[in-house]
C-alpha atoms as a PDB file:
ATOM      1  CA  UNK A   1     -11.308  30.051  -0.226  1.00  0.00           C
ATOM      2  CA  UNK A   2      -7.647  29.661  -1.654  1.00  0.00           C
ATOM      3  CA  UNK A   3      -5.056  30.176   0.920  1.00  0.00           C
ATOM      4  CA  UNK A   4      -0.865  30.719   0.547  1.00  0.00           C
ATOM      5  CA  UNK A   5       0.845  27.599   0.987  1.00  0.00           C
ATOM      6  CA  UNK A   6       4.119  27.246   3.103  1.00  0.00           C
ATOM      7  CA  UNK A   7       7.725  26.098   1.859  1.00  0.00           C
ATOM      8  CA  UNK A   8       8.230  24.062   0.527  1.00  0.00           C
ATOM      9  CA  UNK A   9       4.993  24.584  -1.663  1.00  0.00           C
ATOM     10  CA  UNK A  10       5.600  28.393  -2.044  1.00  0.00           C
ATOM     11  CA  UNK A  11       4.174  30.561  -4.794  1.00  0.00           C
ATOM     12  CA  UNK A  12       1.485  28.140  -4.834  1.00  0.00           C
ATOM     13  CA  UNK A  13      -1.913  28.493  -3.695  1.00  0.00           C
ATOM     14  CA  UNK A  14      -4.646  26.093  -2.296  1.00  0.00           C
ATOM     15  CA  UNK A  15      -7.697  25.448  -1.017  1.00  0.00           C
ATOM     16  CA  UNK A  16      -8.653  22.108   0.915  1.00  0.00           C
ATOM     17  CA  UNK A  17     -12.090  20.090   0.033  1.00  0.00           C
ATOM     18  CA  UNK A  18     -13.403  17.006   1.080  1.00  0.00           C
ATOM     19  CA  UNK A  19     -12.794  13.255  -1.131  1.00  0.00           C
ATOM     20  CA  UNK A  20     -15.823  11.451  -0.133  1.00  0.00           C
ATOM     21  CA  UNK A  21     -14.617   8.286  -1.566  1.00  0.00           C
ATOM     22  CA  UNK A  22     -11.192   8.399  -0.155  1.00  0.00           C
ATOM     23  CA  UNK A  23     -13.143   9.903   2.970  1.00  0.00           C
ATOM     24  CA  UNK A  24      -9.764  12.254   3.663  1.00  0.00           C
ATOM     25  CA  UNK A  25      -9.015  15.687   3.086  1.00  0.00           C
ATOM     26  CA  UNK A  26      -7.588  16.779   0.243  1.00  0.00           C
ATOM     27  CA  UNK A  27      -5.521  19.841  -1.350  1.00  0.00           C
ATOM     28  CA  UNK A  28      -6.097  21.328  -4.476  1.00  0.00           C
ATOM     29  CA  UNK A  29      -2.695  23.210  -5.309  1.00  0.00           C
ATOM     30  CA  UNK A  30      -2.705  26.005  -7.921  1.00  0.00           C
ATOM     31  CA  UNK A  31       0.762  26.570  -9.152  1.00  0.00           C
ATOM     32  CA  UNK A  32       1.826  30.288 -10.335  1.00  0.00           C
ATOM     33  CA  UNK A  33       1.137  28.806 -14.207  1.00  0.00           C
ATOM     34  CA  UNK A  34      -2.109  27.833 -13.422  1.00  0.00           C
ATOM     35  CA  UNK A  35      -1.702  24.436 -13.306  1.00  0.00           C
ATOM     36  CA  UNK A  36      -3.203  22.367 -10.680  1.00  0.00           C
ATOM     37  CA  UNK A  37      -2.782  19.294  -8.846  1.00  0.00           C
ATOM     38  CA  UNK A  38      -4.387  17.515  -6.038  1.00  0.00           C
ATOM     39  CA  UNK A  39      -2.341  15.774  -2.871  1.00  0.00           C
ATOM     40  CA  UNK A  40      -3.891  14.391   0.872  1.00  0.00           C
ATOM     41  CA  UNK A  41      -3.848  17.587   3.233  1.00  0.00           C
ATOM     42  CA  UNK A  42      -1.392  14.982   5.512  1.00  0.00           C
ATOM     43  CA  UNK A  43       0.627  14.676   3.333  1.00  0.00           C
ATOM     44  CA  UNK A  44       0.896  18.414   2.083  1.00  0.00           C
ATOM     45  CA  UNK A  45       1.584  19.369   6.174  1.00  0.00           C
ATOM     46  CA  UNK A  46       4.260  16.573   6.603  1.00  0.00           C
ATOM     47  CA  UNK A  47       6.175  18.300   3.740  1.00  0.00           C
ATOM     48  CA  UNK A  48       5.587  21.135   5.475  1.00  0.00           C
ATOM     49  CA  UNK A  49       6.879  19.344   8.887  1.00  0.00           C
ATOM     50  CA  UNK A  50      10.409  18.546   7.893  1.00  0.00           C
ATOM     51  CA  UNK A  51      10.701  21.131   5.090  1.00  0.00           C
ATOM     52  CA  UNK A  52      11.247  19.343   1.919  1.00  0.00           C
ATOM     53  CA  UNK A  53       8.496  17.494  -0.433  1.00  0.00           C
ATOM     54  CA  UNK A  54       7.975  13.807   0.215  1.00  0.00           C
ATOM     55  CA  UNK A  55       9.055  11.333  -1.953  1.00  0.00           C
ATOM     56  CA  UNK A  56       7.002   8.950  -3.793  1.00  0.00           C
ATOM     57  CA  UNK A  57       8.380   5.962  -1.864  1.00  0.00           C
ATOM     58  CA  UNK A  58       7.367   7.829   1.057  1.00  0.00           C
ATOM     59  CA  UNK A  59       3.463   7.689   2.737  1.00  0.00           C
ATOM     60  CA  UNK A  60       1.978  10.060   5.353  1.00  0.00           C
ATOM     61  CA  UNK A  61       0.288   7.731   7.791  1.00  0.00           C
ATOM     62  CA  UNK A  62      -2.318   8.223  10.447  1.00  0.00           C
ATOM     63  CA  UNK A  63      -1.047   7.058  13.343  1.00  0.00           C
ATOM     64  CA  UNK A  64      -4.829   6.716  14.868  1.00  0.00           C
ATOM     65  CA  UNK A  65      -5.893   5.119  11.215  1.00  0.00           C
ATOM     66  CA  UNK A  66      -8.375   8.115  11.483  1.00  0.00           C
ATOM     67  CA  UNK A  67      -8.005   9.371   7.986  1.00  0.00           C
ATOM     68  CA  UNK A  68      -9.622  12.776   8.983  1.00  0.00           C
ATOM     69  CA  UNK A  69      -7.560  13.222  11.583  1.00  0.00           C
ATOM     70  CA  UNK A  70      -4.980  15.953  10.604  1.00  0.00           C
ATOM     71  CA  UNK A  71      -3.203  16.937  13.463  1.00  0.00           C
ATOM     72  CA  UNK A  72       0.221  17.052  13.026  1.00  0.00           C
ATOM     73  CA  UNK A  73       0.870  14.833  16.139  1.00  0.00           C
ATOM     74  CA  UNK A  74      -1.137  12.462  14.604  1.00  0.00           C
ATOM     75  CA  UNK A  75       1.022  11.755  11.160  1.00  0.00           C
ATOM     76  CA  UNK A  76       4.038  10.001  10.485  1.00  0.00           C
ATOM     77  CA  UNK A  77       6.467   8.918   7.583  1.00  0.00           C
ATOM     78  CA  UNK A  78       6.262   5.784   6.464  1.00  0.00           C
ATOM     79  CA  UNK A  79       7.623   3.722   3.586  1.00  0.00           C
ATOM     80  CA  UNK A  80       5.244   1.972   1.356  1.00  0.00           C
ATOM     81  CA  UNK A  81       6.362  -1.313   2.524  1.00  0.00           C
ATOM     82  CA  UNK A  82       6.045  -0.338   6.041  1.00  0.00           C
ATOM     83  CA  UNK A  83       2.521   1.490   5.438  1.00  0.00           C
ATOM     84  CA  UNK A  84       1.210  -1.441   4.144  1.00  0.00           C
ATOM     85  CA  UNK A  85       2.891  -4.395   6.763  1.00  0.00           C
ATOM     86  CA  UNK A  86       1.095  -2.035   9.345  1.00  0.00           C
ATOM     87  CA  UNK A  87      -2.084  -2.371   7.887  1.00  0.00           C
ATOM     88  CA  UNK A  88      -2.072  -6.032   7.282  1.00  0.00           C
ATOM     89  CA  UNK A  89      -0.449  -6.224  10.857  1.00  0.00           C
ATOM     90  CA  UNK A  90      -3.708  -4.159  12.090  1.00  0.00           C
ATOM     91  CA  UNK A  91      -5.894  -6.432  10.122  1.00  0.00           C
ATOM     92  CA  UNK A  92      -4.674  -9.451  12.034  1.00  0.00           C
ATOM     93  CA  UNK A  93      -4.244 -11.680   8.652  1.00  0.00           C
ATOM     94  CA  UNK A  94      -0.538 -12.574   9.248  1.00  0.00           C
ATOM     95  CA  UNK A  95      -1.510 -14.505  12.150  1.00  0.00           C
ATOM     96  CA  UNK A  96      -4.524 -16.630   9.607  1.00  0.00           C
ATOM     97  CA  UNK A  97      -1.365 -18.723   7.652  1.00  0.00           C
ATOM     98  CA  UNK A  98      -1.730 -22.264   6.207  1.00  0.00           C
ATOM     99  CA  UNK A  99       1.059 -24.134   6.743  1.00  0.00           C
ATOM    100  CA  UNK A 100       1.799 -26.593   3.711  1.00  0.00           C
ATOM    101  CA  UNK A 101       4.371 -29.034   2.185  1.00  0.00           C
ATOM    102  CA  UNK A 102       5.602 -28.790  -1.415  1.00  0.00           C
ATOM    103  CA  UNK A 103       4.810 -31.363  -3.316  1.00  0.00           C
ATOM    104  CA  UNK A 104       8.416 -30.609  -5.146  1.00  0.00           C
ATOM    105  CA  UNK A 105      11.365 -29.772  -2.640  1.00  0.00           C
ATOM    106  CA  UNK A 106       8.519 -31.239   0.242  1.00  0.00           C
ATOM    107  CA  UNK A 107       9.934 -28.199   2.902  1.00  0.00           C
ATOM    108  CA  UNK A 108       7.019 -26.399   4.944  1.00  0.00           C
ATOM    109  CA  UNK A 109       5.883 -23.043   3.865  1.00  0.00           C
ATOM    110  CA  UNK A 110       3.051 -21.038   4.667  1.00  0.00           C
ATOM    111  CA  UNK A 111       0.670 -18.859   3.151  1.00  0.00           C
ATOM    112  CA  UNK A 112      -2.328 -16.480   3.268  1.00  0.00           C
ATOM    113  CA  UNK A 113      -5.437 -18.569   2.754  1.00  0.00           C
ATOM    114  CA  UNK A 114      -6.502 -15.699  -0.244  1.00  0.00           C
ATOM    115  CA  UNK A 115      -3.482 -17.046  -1.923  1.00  0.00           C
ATOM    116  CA  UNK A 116      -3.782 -20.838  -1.121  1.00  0.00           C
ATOM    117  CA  UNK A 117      -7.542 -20.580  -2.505  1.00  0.00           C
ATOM    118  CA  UNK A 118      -6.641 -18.645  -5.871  1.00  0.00           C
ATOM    119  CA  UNK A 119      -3.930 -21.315  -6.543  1.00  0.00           C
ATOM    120  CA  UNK A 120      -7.016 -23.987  -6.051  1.00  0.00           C
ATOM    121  CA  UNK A 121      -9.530 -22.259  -8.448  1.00  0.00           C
ATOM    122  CA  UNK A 122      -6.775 -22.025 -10.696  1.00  0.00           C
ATOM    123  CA  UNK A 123      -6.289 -25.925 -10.257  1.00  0.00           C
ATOM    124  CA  UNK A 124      -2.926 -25.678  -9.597  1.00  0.00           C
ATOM    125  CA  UNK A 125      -1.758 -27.040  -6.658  1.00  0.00           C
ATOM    126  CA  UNK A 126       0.594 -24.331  -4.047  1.00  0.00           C
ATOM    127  CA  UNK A 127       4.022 -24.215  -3.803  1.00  0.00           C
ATOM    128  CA  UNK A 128       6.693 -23.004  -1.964  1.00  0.00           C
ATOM    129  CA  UNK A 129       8.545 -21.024  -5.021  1.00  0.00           C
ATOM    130  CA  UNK A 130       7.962 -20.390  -8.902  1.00  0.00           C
ATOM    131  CA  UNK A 131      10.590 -22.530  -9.740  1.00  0.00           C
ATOM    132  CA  UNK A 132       8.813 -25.394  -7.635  1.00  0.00           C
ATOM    133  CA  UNK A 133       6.108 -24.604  -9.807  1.00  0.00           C
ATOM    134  CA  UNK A 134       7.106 -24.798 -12.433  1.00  0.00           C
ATOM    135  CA  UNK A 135       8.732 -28.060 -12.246  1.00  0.00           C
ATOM    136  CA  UNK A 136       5.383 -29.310 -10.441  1.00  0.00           C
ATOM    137  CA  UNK A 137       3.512 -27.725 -13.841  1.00  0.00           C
ATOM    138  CA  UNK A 138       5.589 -29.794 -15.688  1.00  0.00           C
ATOM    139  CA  UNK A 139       5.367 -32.918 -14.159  1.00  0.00           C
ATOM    140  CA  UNK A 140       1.315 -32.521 -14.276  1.00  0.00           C
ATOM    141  CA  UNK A 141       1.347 -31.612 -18.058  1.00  0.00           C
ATOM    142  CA  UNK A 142       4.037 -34.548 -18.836  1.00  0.00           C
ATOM    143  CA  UNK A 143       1.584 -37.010 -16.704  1.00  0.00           C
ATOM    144  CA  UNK A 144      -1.747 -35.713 -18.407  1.00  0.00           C
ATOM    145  CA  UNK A 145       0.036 -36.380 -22.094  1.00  0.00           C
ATOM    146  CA  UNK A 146       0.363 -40.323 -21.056  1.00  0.00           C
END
């Protein structure tokens, strides 16, 4: 059942319906044209919240990572960057680092062991920059045409 939506979607209307992949609720919005769009409910009541649309370098987040959780206490404004530092932060991987030496510049570094690994199926060996790379690339390719 389609429902009047508050500033600062007025003149639109919408009804809400389950994603089951993104397992969230969602908003169908039906413009005065006709046109539709969808958005995350969460998001469409945090616009709602402070009174102005969100941005797109702006996420709602669930505070209780609860993604059908709704309540209004329970969202927040985040930017993407942050959104996604708590996530890996809640994940516990920044704690899991490899520490390493470049075989260039030989400082320490670390790094994720998903990104140590690729570099190692790739046969390339990790460093701390792309421009320690690359000079490391070409020291391998001028050694392997001897």
């Amino acid at each position: 059942m389609a429902f009047e939506l508050e500033y600062p979607w007025e003149g639109c209307k919408g009804y809400i319906v389950f994603h089951k992949k993104e397992q969230r609720n969602m908003l169908i919005v039906i413009r005065g044209d006709g046109t539709r769009t969808t958005t995350p409910y969460a998001r469409y009541l945090m616009s709602v919240k402070v009174g102005r649309l969100l941005t797109k370098d702006e996420q709602v987040d669930h505070i209780d990572e609860d993604k059908t959780n709704d309540d209004i206490d329970n969202l927040q404004i985040l930017s993407n960057y942050d959104n996604v530092q708590k996530h890996f932060d809640i994940k516990n991987k920044r704690s899991v680092m490899i520490e390493l030496t470049c075989p260039v510049c030989k400082i320490t570094f670390e790094r994720s062991p998903q990104r140590v690994n690729f570099k190692l199926k790739q046969g390339k060996k990790p460093t701390c920059s792309r421009t320690c790379g690359y000079v490391w690339g070409k020291r391998t390719l001028s050694n392997r045409s001897k």
